[in-house]
PDB file of N, CA and C in Angstrom:
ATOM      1  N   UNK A   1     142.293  39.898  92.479  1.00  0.00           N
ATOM      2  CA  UNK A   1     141.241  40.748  92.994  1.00  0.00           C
ATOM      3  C   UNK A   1     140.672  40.111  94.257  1.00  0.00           C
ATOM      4  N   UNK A   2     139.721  41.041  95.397  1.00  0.00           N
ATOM      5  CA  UNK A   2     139.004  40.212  96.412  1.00  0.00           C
ATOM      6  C   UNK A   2     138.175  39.502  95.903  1.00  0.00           C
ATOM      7  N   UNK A   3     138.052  38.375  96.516  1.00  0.00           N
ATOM      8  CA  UNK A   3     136.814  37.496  96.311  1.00  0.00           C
ATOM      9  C   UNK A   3     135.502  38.235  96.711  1.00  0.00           C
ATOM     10  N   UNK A   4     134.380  37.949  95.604  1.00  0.00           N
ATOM     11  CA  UNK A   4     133.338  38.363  95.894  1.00  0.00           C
ATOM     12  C   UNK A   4     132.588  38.160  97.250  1.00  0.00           C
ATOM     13  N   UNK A   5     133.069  36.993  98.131  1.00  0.00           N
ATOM     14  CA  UNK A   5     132.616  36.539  98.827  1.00  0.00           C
ATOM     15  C   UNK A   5     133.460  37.327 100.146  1.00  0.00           C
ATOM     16  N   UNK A   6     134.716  37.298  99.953  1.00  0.00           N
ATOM     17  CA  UNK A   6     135.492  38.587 100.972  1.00  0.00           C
ATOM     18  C   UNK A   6     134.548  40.536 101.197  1.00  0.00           C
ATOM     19  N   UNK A   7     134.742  40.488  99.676  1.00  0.00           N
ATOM     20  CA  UNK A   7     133.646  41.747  99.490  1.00  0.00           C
ATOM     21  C   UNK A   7     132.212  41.603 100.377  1.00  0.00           C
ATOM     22  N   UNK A   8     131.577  41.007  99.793  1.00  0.00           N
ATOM     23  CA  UNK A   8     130.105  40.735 101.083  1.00  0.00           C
ATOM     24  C   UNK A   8     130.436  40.676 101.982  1.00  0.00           C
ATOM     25  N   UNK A   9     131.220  39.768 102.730  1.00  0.00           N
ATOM     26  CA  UNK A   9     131.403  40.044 103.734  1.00  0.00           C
ATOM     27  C   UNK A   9     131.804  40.437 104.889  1.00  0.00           C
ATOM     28  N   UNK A  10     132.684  41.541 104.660  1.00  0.00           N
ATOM     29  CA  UNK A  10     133.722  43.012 105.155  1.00  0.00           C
ATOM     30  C   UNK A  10     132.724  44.068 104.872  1.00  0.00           C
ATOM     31  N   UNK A  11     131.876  43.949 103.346  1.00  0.00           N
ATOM     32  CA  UNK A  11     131.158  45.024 102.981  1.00  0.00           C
ATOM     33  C   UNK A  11     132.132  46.174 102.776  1.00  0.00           C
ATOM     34  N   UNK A  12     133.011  45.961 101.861  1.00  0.00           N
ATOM     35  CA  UNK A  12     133.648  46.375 100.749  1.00  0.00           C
ATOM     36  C   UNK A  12     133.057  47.819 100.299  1.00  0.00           C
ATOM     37  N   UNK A  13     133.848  49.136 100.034  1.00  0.00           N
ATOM     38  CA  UNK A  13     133.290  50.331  99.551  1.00  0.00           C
ATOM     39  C   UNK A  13     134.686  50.324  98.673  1.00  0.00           C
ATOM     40  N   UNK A  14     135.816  50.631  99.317  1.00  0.00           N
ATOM     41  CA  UNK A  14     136.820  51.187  97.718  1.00  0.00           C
ATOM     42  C   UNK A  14     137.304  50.074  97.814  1.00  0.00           C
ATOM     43  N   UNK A  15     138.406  50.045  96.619  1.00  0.00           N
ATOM     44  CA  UNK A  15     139.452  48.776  96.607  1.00  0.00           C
ATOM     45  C   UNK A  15     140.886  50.098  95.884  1.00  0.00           C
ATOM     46  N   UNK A  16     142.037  49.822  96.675  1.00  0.00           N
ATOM     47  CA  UNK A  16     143.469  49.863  96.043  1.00  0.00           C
ATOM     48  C   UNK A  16     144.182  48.382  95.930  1.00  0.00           C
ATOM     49  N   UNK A  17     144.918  48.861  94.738  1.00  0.00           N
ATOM     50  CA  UNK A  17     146.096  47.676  94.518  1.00  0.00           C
ATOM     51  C   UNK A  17     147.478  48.434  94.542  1.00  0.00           C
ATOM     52  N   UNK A  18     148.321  47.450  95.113  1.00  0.00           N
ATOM     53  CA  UNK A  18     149.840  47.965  94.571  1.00  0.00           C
ATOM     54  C   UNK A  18     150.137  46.168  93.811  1.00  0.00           C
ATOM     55  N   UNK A  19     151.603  46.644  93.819  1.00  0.00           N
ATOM     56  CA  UNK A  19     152.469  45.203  92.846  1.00  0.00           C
ATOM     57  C   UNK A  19     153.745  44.931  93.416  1.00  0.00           C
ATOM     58  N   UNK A  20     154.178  44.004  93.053  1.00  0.00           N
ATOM     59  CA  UNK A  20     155.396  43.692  93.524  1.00  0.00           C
ATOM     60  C   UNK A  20     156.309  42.655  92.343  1.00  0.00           C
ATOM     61  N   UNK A  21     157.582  43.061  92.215  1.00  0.00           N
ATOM     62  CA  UNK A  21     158.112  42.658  91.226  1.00  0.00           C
ATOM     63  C   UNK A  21     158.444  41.433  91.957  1.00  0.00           C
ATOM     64  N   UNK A  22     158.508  40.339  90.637  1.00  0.00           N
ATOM     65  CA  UNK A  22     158.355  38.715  91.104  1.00  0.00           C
ATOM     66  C   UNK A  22     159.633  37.957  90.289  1.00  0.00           C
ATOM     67  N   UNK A  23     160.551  37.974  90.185  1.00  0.00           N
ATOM     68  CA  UNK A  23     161.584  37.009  89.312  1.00  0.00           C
ATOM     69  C   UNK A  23     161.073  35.727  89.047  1.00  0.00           C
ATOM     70  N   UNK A  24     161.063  35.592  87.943  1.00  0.00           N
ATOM     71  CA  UNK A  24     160.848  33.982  87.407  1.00  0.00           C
ATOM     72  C   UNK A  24     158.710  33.868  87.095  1.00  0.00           C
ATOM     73  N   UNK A  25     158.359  34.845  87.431  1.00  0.00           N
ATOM     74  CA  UNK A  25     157.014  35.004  86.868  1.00  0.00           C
ATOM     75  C   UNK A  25     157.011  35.517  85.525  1.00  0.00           C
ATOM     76  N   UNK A  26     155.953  34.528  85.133  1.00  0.00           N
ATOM     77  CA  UNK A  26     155.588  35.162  83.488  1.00  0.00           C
ATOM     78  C   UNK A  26     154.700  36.234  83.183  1.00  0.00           C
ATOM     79  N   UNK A  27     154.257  36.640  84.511  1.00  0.00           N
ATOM     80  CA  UNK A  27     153.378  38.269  84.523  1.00  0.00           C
ATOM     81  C   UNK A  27     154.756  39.053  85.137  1.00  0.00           C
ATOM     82  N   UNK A  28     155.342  38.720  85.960  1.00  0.00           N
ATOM     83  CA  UNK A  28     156.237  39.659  86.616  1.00  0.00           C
ATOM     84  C   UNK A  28     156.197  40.125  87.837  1.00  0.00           C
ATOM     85  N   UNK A  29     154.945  39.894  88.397  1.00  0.00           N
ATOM     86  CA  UNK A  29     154.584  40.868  89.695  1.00  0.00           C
ATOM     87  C   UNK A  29     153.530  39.917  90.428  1.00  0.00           C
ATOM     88  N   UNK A  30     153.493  40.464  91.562  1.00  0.00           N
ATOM     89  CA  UNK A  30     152.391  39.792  92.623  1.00  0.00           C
ATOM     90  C   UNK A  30     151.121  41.191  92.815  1.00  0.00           C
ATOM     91  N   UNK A  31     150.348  40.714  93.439  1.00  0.00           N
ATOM     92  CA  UNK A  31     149.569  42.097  93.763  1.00  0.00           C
ATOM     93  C   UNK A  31     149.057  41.549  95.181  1.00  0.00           C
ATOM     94  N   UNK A  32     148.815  43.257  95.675  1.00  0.00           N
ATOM     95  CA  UNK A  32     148.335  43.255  96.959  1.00  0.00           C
ATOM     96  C   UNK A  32     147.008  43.816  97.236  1.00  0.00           C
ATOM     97  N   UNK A  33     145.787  43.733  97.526  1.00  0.00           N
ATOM     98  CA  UNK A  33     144.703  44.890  97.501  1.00  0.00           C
ATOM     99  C   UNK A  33     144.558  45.125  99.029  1.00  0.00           C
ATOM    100  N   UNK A  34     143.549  46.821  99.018  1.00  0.00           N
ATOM    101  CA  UNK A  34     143.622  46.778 100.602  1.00  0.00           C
ATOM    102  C   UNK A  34     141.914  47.675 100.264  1.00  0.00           C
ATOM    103  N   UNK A  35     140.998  47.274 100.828  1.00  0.00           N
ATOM    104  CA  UNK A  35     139.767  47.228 100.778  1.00  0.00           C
ATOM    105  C   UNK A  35     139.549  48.124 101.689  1.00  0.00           C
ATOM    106  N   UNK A  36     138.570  49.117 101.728  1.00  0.00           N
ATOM    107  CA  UNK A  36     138.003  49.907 102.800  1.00  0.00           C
ATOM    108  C   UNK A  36     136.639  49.084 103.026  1.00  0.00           C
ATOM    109  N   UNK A  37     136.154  49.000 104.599  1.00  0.00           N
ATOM    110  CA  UNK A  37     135.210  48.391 104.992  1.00  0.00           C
ATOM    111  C   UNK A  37     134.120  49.237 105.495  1.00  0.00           C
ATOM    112  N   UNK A  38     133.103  49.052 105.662  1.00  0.00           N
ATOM    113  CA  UNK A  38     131.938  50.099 106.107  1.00  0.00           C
ATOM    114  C   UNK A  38     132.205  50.463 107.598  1.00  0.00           C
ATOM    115  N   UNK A  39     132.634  49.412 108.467  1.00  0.00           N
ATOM    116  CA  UNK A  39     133.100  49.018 109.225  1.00  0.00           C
ATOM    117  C   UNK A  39     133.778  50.691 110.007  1.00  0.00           C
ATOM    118  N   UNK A  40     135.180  51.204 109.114  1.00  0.00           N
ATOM    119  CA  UNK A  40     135.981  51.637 109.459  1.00  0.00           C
ATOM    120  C   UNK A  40     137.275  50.546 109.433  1.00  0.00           C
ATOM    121  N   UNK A  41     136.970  49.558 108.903  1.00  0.00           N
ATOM    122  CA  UNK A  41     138.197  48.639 109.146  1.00  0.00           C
ATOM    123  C   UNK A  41     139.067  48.312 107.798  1.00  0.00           C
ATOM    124  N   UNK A  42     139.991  48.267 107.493  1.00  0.00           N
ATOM    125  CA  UNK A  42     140.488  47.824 106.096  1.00  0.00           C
ATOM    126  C   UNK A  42     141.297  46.396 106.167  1.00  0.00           C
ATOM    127  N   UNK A  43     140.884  45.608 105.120  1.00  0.00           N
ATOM    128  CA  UNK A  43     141.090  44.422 104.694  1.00  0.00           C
ATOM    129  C   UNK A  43     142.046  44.048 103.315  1.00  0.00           C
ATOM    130  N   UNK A  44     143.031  43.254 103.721  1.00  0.00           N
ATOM    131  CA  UNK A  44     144.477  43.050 102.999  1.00  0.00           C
ATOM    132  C   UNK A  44     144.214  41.943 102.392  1.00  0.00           C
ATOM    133  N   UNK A  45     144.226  41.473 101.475  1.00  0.00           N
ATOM    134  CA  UNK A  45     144.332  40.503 100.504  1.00  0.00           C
ATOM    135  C   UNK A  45     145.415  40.647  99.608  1.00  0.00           C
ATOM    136  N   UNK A  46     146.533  39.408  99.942  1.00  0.00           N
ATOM    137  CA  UNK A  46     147.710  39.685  99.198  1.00  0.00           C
ATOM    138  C   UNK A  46     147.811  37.897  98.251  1.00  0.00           C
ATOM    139  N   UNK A  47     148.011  38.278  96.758  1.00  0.00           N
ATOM    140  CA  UNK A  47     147.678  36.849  96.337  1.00  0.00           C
ATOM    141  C   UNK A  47     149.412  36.446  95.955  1.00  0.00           C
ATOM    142  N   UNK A  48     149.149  35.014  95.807  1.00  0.00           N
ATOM    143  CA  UNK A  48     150.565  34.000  95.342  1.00  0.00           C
ATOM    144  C   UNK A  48     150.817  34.239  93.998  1.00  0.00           C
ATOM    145  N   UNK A  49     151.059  33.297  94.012  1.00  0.00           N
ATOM    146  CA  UNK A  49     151.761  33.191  92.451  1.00  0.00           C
ATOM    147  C   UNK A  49     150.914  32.521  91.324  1.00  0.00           C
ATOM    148  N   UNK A  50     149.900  31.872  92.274  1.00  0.00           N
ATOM    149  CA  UNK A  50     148.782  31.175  91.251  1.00  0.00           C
ATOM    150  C   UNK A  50     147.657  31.955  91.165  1.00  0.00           C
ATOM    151  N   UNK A  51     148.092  33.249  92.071  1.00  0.00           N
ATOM    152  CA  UNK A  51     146.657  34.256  91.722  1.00  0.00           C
ATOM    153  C   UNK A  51     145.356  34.318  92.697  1.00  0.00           C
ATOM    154  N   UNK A  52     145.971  33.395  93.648  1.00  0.00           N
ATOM    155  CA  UNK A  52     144.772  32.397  94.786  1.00  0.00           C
ATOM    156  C   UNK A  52     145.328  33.566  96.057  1.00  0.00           C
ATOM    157  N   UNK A  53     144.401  34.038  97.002  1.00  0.00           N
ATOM    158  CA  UNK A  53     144.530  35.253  98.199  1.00  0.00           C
ATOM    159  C   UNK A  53     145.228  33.811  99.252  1.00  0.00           C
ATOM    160  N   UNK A  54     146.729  34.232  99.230  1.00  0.00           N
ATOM    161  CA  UNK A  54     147.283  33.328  99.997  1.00  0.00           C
ATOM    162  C   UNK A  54     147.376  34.256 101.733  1.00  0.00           C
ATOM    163  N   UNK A  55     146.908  35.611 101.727  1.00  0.00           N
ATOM    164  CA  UNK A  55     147.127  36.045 103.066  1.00  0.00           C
ATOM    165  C   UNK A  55     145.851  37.443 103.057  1.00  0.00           C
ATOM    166  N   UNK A  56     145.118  36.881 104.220  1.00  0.00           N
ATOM    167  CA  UNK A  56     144.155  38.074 104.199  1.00  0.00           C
ATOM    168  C   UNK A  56     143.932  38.619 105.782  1.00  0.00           C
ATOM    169  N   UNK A  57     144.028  39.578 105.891  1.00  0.00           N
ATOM    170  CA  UNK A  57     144.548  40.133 107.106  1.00  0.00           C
ATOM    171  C   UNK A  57     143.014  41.584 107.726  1.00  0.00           C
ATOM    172  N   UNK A  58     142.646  41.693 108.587  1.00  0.00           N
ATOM    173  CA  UNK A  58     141.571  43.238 108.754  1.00  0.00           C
ATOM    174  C   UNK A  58     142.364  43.264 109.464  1.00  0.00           C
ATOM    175  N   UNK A  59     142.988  45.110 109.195  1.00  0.00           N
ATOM    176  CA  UNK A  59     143.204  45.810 110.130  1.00  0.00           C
ATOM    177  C   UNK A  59     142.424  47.059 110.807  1.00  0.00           C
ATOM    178  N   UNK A  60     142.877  48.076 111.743  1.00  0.00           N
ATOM    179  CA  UNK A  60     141.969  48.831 112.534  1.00  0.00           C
ATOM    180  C   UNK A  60     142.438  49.986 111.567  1.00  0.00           C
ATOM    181  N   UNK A  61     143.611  50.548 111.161  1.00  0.00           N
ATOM    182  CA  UNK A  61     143.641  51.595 110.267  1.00  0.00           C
ATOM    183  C   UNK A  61     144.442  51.643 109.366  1.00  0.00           C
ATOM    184  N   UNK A  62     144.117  52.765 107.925  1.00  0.00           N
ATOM    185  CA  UNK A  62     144.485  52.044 107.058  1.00  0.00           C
ATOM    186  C   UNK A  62     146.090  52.497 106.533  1.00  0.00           C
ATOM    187  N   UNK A  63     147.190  53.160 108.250  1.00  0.00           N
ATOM    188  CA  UNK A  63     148.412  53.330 108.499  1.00  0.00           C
ATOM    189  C   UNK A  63     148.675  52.422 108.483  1.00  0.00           C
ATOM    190  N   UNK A  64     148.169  51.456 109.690  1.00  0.00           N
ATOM    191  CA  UNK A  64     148.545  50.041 109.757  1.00  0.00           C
ATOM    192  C   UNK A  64     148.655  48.807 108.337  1.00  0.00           C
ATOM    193  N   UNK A  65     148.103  49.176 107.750  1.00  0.00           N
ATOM    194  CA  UNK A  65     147.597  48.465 106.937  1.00  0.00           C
ATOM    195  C   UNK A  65     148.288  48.449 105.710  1.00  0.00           C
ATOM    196  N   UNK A  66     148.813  49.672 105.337  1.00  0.00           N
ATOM    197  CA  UNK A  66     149.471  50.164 104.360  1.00  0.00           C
ATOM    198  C   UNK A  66     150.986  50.059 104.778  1.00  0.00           C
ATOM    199  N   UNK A  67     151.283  49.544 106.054  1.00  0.00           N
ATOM    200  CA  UNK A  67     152.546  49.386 106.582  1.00  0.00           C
ATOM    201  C   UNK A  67     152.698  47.941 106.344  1.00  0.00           C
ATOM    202  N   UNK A  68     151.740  47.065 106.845  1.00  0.00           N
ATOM    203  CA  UNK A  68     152.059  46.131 106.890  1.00  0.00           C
ATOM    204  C   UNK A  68     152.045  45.314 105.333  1.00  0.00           C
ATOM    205  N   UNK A  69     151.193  46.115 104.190  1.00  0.00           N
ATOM    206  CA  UNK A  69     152.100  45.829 102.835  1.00  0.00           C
ATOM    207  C   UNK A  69     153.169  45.918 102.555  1.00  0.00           C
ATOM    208  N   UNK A  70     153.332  46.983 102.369  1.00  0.00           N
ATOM    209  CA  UNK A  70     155.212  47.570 102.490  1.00  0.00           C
ATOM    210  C   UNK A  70     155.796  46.235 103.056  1.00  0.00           C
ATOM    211  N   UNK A  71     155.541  46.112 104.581  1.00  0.00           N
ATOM    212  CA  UNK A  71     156.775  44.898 104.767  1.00  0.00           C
ATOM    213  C   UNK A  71     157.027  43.801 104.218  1.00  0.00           C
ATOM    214  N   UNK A  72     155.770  43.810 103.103  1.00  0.00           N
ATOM    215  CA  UNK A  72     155.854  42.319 102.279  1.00  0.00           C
ATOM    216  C   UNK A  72     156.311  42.884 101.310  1.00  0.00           C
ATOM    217  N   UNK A  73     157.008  43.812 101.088  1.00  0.00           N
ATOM    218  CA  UNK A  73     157.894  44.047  99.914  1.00  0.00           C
ATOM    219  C   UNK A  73     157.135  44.711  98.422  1.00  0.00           C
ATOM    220  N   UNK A  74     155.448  45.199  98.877  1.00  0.00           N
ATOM    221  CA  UNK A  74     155.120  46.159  98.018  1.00  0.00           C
ATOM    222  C   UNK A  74     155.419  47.097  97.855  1.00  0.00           C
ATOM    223  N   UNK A  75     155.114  47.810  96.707  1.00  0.00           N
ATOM    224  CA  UNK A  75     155.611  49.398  96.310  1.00  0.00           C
ATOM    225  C   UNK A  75     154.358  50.591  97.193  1.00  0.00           C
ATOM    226  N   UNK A  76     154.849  51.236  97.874  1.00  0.00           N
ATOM    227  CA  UNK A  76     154.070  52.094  98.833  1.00  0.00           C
ATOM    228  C   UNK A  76     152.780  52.896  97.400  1.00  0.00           C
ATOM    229  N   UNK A  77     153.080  52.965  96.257  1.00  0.00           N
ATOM    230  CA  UNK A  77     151.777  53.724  95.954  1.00  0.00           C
ATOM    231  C   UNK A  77     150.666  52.975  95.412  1.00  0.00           C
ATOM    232  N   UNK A  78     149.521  53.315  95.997  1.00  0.00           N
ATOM    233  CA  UNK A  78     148.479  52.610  95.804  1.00  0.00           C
ATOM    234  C   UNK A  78     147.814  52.928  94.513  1.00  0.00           C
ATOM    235  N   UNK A  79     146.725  52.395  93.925  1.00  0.00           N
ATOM    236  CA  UNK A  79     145.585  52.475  92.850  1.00  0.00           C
ATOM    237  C   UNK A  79     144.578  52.362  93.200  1.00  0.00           C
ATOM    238  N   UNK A  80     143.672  53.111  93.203  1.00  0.00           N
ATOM    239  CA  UNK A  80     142.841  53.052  93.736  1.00  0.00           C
ATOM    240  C   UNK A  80     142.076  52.093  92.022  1.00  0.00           C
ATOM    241  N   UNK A  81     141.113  51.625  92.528  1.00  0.00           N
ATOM    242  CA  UNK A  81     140.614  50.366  91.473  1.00  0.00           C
ATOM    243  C   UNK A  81     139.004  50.264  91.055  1.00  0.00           C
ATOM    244  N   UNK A  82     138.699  50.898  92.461  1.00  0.00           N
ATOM    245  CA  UNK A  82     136.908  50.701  93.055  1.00  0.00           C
ATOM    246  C   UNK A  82     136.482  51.674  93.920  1.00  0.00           C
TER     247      UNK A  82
END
């Protein structure tokens, strides 16, 4: 999930997740979230394998944004969460 502390301070309104299948994980999958900001801006938080946000990215829209999951090998449909 985002860190509470990412949330404050983007100022966080929805949250989606997608997943990504992981070989050799004992959950199976990675996850990606992509945050809408008050802003107009959306914020990528994609975590490792220990569950820790190893890549967090604001983009300007949330085409961009939803593209640039995909290229990390998520599944294009989102969940909305929040």
């Amino acid at each position: 999930m985002i860190s509470d502390a990412l949330m404050n301070k983007h100022k966080i309104q929805k949250v989606w997740s997608s997943s990504k299948r992981e070989d050799g994980l004992a959950i199976g999958f990675l996850r990606a979230y992509l945050g809408e900001c008050t802003d107009g801006k959306w914020l990528i938080v994609i975590l490792d394998k220990s569950w820790k946000e190893s890549e967090v990215l604001l983009m300007n829209t949330r085409d961009t944004a939803v593209k640039r999951i995909r290229e990390r090998g998520f599944l294009t449909r989102m969940c909305k969460i929040n």
